[in-house]
Protein backbone atom coordinates (compact mmCIF):
# COMPACT_ATOMS: atom_id res chain seq x y z
CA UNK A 1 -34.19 12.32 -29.87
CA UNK A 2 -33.88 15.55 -27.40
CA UNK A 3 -30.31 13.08 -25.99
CA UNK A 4 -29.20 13.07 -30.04
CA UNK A 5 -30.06 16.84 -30.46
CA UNK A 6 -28.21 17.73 -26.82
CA UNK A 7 -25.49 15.72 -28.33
CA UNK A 8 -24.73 17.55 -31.79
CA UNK A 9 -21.25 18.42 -31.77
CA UNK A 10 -19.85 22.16 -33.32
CA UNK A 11 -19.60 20.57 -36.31
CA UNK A 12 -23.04 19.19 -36.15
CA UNK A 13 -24.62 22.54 -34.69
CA UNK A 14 -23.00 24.29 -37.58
CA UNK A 15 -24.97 22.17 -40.17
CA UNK A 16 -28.02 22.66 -38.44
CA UNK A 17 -27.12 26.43 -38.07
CA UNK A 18 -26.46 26.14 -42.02
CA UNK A 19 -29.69 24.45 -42.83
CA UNK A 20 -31.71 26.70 -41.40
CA UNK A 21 -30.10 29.59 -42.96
CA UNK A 22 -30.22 27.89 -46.31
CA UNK A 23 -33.79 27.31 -45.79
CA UNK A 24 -34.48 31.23 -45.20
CA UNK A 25 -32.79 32.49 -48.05
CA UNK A 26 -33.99 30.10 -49.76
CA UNK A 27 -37.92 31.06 -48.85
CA UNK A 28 -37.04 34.52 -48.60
CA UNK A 29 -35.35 34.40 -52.65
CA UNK A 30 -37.67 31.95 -54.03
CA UNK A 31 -34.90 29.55 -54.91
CA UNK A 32 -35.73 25.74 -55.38
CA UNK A 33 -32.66 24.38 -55.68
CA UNK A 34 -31.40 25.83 -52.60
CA UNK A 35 -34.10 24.82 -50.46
CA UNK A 36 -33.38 21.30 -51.54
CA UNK A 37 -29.97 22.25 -50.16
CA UNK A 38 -31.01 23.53 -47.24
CA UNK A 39 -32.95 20.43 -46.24
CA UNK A 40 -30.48 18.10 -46.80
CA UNK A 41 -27.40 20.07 -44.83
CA UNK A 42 -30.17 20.58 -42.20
CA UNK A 43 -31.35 16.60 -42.01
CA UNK A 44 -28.30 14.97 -41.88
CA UNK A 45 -26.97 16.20 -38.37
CA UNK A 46 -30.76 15.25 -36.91
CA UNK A 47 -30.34 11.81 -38.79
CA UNK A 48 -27.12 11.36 -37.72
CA UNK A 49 -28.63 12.29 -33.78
CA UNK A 50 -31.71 10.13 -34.19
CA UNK A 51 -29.44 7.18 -35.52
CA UNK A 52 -26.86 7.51 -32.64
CA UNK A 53 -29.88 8.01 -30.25
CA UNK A 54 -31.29 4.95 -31.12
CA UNK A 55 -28.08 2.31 -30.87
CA UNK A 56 -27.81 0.29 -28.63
CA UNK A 57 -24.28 -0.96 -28.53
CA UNK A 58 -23.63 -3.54 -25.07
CA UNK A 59 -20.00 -3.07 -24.27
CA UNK A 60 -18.91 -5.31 -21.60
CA UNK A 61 -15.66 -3.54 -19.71
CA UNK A 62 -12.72 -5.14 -17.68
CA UNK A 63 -10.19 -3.35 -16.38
CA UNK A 64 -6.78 -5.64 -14.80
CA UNK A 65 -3.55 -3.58 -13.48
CA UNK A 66 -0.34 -5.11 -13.07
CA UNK A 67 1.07 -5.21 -10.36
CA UNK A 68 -2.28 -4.02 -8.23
CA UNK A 69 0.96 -2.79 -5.72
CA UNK A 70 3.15 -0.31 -6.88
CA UNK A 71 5.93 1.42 -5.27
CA UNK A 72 6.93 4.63 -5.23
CA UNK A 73 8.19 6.07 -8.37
CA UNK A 74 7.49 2.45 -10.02
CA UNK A 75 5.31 2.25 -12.89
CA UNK A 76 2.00 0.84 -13.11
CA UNK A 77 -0.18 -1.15 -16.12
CA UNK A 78 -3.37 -0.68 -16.79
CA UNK A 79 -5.24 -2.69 -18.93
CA UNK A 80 -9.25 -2.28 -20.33
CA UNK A 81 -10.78 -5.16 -22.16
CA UNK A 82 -13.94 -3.66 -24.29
CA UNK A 83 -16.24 -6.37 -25.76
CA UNK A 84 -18.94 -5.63 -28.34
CA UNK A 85 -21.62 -8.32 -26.92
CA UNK A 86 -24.18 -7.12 -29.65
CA UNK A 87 -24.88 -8.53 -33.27
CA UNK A 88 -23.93 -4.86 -34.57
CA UNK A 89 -20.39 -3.27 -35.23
CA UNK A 90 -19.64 0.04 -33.65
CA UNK A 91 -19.53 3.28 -34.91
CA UNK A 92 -16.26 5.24 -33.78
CA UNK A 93 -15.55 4.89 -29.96
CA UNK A 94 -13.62 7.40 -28.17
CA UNK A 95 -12.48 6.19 -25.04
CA UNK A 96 -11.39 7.79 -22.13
CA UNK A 97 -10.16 6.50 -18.10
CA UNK A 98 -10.72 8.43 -15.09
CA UNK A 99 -7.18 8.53 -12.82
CA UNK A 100 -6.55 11.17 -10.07
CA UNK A 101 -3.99 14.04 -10.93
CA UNK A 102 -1.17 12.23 -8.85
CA UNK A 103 -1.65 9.80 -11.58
CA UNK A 104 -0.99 11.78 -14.59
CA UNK A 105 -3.36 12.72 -17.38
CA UNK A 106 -6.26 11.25 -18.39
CA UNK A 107 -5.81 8.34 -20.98
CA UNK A 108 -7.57 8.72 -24.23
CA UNK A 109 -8.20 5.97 -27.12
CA UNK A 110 -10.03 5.96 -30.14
CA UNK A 111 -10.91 3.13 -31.83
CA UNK A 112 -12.52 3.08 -35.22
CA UNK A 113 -14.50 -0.05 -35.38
CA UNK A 114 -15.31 -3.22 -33.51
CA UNK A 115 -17.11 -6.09 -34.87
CA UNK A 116 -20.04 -8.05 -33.36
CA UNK A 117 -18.31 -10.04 -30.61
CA UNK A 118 -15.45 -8.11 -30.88
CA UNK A 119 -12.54 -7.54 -28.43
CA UNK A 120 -10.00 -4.85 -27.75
CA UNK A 121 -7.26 -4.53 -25.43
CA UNK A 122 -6.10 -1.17 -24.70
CA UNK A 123 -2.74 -0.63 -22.63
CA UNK A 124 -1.46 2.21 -20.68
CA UNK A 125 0.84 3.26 -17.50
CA UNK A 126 0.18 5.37 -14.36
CA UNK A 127 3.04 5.95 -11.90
CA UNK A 128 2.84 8.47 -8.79
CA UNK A 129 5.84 10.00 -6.86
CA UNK A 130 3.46 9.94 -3.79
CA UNK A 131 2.08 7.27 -1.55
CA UNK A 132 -1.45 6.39 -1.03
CA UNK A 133 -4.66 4.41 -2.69
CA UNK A 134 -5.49 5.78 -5.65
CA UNK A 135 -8.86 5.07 -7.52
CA UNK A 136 -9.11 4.29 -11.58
CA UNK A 137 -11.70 4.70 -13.16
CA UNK A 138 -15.06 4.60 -14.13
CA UNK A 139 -14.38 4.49 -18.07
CA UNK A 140 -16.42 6.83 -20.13
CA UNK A 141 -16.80 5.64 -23.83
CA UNK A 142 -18.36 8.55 -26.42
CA UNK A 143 -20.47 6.82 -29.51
CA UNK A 144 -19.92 9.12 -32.43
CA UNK A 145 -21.39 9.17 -36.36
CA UNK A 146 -19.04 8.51 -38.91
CA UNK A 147 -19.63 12.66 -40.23
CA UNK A 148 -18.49 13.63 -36.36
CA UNK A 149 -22.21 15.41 -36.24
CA UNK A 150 -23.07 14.17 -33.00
CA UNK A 151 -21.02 12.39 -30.11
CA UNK A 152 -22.92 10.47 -27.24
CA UNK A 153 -20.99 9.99 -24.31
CA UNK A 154 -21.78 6.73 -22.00
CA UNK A 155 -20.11 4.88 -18.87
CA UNK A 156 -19.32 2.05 -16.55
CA UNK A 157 -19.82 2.35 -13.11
CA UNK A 158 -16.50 -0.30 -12.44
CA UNK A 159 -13.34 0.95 -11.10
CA UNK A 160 -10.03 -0.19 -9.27
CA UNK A 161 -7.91 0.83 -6.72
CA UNK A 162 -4.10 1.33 -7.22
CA UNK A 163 -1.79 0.80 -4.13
CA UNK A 164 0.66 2.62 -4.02
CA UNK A 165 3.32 1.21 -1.58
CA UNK A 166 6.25 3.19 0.40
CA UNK A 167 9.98 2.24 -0.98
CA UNK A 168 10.97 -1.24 0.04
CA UNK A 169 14.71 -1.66 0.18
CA UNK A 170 16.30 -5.06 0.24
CA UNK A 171 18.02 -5.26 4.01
CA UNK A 172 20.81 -7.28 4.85
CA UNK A 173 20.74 -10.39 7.28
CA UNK A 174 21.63 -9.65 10.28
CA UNK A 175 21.36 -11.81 14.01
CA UNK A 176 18.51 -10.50 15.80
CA UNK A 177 17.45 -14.03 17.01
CA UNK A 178 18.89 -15.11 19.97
CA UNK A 179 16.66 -12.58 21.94
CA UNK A 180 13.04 -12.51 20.87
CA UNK A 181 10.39 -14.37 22.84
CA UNK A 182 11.03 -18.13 22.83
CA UNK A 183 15.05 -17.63 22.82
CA UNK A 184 17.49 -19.44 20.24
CA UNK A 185 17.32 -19.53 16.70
CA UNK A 186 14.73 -22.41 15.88
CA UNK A 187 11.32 -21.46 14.72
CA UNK A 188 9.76 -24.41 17.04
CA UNK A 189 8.62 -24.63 20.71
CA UNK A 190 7.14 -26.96 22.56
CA UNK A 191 4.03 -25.65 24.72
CA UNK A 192 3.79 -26.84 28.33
CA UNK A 193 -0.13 -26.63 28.58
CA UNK A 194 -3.38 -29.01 29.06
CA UNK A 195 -5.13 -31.22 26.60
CA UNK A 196 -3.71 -33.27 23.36
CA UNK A 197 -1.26 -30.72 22.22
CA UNK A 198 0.90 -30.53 25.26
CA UNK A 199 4.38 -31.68 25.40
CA UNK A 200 3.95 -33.63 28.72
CA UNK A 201 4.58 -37.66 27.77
CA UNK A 202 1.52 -39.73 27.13
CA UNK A 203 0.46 -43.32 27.16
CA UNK A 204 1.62 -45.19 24.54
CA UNK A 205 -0.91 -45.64 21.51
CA UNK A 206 -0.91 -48.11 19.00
CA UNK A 207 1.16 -47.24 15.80
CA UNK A 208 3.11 -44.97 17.77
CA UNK A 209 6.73 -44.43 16.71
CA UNK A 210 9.02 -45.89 19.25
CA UNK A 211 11.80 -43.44 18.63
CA UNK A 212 9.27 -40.62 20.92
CA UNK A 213 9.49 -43.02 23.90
CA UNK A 214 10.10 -41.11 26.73
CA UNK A 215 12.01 -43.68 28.90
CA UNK A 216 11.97 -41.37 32.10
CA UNK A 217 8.47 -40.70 32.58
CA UNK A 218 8.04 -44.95 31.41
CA UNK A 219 10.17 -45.50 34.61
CA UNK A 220 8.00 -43.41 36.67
CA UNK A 221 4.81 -44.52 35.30
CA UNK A 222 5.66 -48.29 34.70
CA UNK A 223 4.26 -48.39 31.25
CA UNK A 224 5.15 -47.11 27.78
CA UNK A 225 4.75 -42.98 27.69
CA UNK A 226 5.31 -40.93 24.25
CA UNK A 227 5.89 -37.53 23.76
CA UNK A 228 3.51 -35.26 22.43
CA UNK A 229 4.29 -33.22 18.84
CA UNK A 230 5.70 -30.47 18.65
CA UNK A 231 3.48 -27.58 17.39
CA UNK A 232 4.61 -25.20 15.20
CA UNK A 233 5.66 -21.43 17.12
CA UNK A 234 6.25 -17.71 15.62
CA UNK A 235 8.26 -15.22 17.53
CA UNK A 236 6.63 -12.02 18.16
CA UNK A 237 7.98 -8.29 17.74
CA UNK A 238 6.46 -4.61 17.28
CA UNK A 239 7.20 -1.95 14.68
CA UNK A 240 6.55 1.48 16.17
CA UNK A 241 6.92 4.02 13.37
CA UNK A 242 6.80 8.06 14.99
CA UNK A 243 4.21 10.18 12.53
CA UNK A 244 4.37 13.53 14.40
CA UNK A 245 4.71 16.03 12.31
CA UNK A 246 6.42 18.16 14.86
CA UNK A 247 9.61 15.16 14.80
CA UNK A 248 10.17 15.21 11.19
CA UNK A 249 11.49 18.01 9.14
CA UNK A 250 11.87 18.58 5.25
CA UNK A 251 8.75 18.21 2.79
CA UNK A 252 8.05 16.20 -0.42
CA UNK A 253 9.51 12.56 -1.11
CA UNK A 254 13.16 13.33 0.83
CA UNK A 255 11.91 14.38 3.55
CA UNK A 256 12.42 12.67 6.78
CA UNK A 257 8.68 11.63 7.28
CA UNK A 258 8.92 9.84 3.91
CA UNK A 259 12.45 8.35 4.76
CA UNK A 260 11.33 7.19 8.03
CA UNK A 261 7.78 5.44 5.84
CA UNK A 262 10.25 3.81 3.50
CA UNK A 263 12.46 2.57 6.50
CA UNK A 264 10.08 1.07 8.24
CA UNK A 265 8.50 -0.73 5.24
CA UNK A 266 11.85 -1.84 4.50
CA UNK A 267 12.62 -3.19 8.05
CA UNK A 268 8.37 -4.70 8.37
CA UNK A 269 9.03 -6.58 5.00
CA UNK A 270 12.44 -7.91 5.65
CA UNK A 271 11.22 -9.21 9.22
CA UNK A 272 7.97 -10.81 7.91
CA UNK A 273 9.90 -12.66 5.09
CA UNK A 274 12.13 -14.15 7.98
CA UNK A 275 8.89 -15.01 9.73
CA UNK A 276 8.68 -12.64 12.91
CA UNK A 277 4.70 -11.92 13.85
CA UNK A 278 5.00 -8.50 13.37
CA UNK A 279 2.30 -5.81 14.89
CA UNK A 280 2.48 -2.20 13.69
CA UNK A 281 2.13 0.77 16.28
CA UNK A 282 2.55 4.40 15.57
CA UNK A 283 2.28 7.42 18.26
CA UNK A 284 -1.62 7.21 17.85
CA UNK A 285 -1.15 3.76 19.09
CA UNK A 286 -1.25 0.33 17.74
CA UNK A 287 -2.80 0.00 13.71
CA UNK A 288 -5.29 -2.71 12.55
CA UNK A 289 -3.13 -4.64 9.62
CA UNK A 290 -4.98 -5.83 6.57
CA UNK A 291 -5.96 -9.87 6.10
CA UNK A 292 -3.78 -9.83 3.23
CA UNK A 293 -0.45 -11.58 4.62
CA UNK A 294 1.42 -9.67 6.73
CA UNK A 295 3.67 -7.77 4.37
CA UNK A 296 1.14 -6.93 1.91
CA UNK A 297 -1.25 -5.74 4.99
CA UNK A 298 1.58 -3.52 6.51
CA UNK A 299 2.58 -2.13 2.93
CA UNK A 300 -0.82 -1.21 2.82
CA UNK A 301 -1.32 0.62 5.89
CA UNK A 302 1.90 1.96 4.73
CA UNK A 303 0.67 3.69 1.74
CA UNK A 304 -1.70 5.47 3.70
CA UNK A 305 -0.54 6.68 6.99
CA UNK A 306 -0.23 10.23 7.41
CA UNK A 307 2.00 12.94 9.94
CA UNK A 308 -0.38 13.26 12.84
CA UNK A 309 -0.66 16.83 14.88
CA UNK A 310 -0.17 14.14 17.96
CA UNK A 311 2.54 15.62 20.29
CA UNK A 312 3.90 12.99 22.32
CA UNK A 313 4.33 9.36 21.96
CA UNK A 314 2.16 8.18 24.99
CA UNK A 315 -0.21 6.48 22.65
CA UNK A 316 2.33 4.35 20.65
CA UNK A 317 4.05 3.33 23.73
CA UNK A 318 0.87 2.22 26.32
CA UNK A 319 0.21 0.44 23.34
CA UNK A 320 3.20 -1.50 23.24
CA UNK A 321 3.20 -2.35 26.55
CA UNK A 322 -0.57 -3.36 26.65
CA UNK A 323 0.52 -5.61 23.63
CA UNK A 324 2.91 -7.77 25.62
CA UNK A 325 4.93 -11.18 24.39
CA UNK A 326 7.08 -8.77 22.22
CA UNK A 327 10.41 -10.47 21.51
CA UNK A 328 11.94 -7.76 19.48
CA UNK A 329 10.59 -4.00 19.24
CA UNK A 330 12.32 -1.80 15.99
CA UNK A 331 11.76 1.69 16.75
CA UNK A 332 11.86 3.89 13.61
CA UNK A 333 11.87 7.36 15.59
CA UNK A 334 12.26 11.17 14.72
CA UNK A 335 13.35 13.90 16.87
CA UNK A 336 13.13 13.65 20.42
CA UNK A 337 12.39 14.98 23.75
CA UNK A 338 14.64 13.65 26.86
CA UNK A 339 11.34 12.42 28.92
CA UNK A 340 10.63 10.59 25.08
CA UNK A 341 13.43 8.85 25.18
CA UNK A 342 13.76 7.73 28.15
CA UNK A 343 10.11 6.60 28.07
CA UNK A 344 10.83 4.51 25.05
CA UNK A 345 13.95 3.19 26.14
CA UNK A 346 12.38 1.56 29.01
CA UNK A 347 10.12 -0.41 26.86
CA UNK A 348 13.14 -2.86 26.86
CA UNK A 349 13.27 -5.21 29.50
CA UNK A 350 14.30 -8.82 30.03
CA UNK A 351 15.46 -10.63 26.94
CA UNK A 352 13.57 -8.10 24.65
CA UNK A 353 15.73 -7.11 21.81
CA UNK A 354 15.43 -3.37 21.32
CA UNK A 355 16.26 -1.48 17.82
CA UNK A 356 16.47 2.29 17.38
CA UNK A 357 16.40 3.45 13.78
CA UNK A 358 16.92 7.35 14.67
CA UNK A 359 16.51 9.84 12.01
CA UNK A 360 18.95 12.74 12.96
CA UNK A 361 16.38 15.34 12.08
CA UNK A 362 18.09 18.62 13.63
CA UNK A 363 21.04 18.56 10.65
CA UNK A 364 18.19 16.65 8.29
CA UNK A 365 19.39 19.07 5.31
CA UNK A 366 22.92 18.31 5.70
CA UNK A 367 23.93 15.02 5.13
CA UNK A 368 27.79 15.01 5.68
CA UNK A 369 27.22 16.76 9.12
CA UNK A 370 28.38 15.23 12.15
CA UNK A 371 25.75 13.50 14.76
CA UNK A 372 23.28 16.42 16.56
CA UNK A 373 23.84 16.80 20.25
CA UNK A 374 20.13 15.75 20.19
CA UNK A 375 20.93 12.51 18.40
CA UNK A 376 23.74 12.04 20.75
CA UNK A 377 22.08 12.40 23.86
CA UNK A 378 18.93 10.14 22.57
CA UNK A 379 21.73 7.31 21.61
CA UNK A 380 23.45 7.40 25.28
CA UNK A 381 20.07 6.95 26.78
CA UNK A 382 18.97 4.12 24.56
CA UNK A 383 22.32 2.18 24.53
CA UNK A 384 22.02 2.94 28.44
CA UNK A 385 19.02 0.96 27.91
CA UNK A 386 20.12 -1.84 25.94
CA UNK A 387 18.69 -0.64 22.75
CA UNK A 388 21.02 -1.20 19.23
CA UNK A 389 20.94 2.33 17.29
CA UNK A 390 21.66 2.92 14.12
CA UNK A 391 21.80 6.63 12.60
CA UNK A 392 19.62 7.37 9.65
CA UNK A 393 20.73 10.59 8.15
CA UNK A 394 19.47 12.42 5.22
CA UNK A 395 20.91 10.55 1.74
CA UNK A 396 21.72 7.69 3.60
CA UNK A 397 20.12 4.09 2.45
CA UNK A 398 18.05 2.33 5.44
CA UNK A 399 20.15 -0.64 4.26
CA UNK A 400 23.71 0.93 4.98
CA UNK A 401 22.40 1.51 8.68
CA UNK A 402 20.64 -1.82 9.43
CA UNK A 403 23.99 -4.12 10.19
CA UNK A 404 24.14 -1.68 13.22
CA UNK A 405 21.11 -3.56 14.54
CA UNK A 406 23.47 -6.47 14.84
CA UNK A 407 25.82 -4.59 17.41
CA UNK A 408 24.84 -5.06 21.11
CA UNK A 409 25.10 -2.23 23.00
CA UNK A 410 27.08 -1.53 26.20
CA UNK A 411 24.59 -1.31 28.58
CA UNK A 412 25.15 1.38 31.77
CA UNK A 413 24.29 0.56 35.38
CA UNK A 414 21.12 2.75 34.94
CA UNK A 415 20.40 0.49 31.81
CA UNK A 416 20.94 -2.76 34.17
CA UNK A 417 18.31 -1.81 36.71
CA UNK A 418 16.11 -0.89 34.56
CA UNK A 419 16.17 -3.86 32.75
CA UNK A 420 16.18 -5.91 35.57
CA UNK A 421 13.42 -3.88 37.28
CA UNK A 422 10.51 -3.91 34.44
CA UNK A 423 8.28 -1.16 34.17
């Protein structure tokens, strides 16, 4: 009852307050009929509390968003299923969701009535302009009398998270095969090592196909030998994406930061699809990727990484070379120091294949402007190197810039020994 009574609403407080008043007068003047008044404006709001007090509605609540990963920018929906799993019909429900603020505001419903064993479906759409994981929810449903006397608020403890996933452009194809760990373009290798899975010929087996006769080592051995199956073999690169805040300039969605998030979502997705390992590394070194599949793992990592205060990329780059068996390495980088670049530029050795995505941060707020001296001096080092760099300037489409990852670069003397020297 004291839950009913804390629940009158003004309306409701204003019988009460009307009751009583009626009641005084009506003592005070020695009217009857105005007592009887008085009691019944004053009983209804404390029926109408004791009533709503006492139901006990079971509402069984789903919630189901589609998709549960949403880009940038890209709406959301959200969808609550409300069952009545009790023998009575509701009163009024108001119905309210809990979102963040990035969200937008907070969705209200009302519905007027549902029947035993009733179901609604109630629809509505979130979108956010900023990355990140965004909870919804719990849902808070308020019982009230059919007067609007008293309102009774109650709530579900369930809620779900909204991804909400960096830009992914669509990227061209371009040849970066040729050069990642395992060399050519087939997705197969066979492994030279011990036990039943090794390439070396075997004995010959009954029900063995004759066509994996492997006449050589039958000569040699002077009975039938077979070759062993192939087993299946993924090519292995890094992604090494530069948060420090001190490389990036601009703020909000165009700034370089967020260009260089979107980039290297774009580039992590388009590898994974052509099914390169990938491993993500940033300057705080290398970042634990979700068991989701690879693209939905990095996308998620994605939505959530942040500019660091870190000041050099030491981290990010012991832990590419710790790493090791790297094919390709994309660097998505921002501005620069010359002991930087030359320390990342000498992560490419061997066969590596080395891509550069540089954002031109120095004229970041002026789109049509030529190359930076600091861009240009970062590019001679890398192509010096070996690396493939492609310009990403403010305005500019990640897509526009990736065919450059196609062009080899002319590699200097310096670049030669280096390569040829390791680390």
């Amino acid at each position: 009852m004291k839950a009913g009574l804390g629940a009158l609403t003004a309306r409701g407080r204003s019988f009460v307050a009307s009751g009583i008043a009626a009641l005084l007068c009506a003592v005070l003047l020695g009217e009857h009929d105005l007592l009887r008044i008085g009691i019944l404006i004053l009983t209804l709001p404390l029926l109408a509390a004791m009533v709503v007090a006492r139901t006990r509605y079971r509402l069984s609540c789903a919630r189901r968003l589609e998709p549960q990963r949403a880009e940038v920018g890209v709406e959301a929906t959200v969808t609550l299923r409300l069952e009545n799993v009790t023998r009575l019909p509701t009163g009024l429900l108001l119905v309210e969701d809990t979102v963040p603020y990035a969200l937008g505001a907070r969705p209200r419903f009302v519905l007027d009535r549902v029947e035993p064993q009733g179901i609604r479906e109630i629809d509505y759409r979130v979108r956010s302009d900023l990355r990140g994981k965004f909870p919804i929810g719990p849902l808070s449903v308020r019982i009230t009398d059919p007067f609007g006397l008293v309102e009774l608020a109650r709530g579900f403890t369930i809620s779900d998270t909204l991804v909400v996933t960096p830009q992914v452009v669509p990227l061209p194809h371009v040849r970066l095969s040729g050069e990642w760990t395992g060399g050519g373009d087939s997705r197969t290798r066979s492994v030279a090592a011990a036990g039943d899975d090794d390439v070396a010929p075997r004995e010959y087996r009954q029900g063995d196909d004759l066509r994996r006769v492997h006449w050589r080592s039958t000569a040699r051995h002077g009975e039938l030998m077979v070759r062993r199956e192939e087993q299946q073999w993924q090519s292995r690169g890094a992604l090494l994406l530069d948060t420090r805040r001190m490389a990036h300039r601009g703020e909000g969605p165009r700034s370089s930061f967020e260009v260089a998030v979107s980039a290297a979502a774009s580039i992590g997705v388009h590898l994974a699809r052509e099914g390169l390992g990938l491993r993500l590394v940033t300057d705080q070194g290398a970042e634990h990727l979700t068991d989701t599949g690879l693209s939905h793992g990095l996308l998620d990592t994605l939505a959530v990484v942040r500019q660091s205060q870190t000041r050099s990329l030491e981290y990010g780059i012991t832990a590419l070379r710790q790493g090791g068996g790297d094919g390709l390495i994309v660097a998505v980088l921002g501005s620069l120091r010359a002991e930087e670049v030359t320390a990342v530029a000498r992560l490419r050795h061997g066969s590596v294949t080395g891509v550069a995505v540089v954002l031109d941060t120095a004229v970041w707020e002026h789109p049509d402007a030529p190359p930076s001296e600091d861009y240009e001096q970062a590019r001679a080092v890398l192509a010096g190197y070996g690396w493939r760099v492609a310009r990403l300037r403010s305005g500019a489409s990640i897509a526009s810039v990736w065919p450059e990852a196609a062009r080899r670069a002319a590699r200097s003397p310096i670049g030669n020994t280096a390569a040829g020297g390791g680390q």
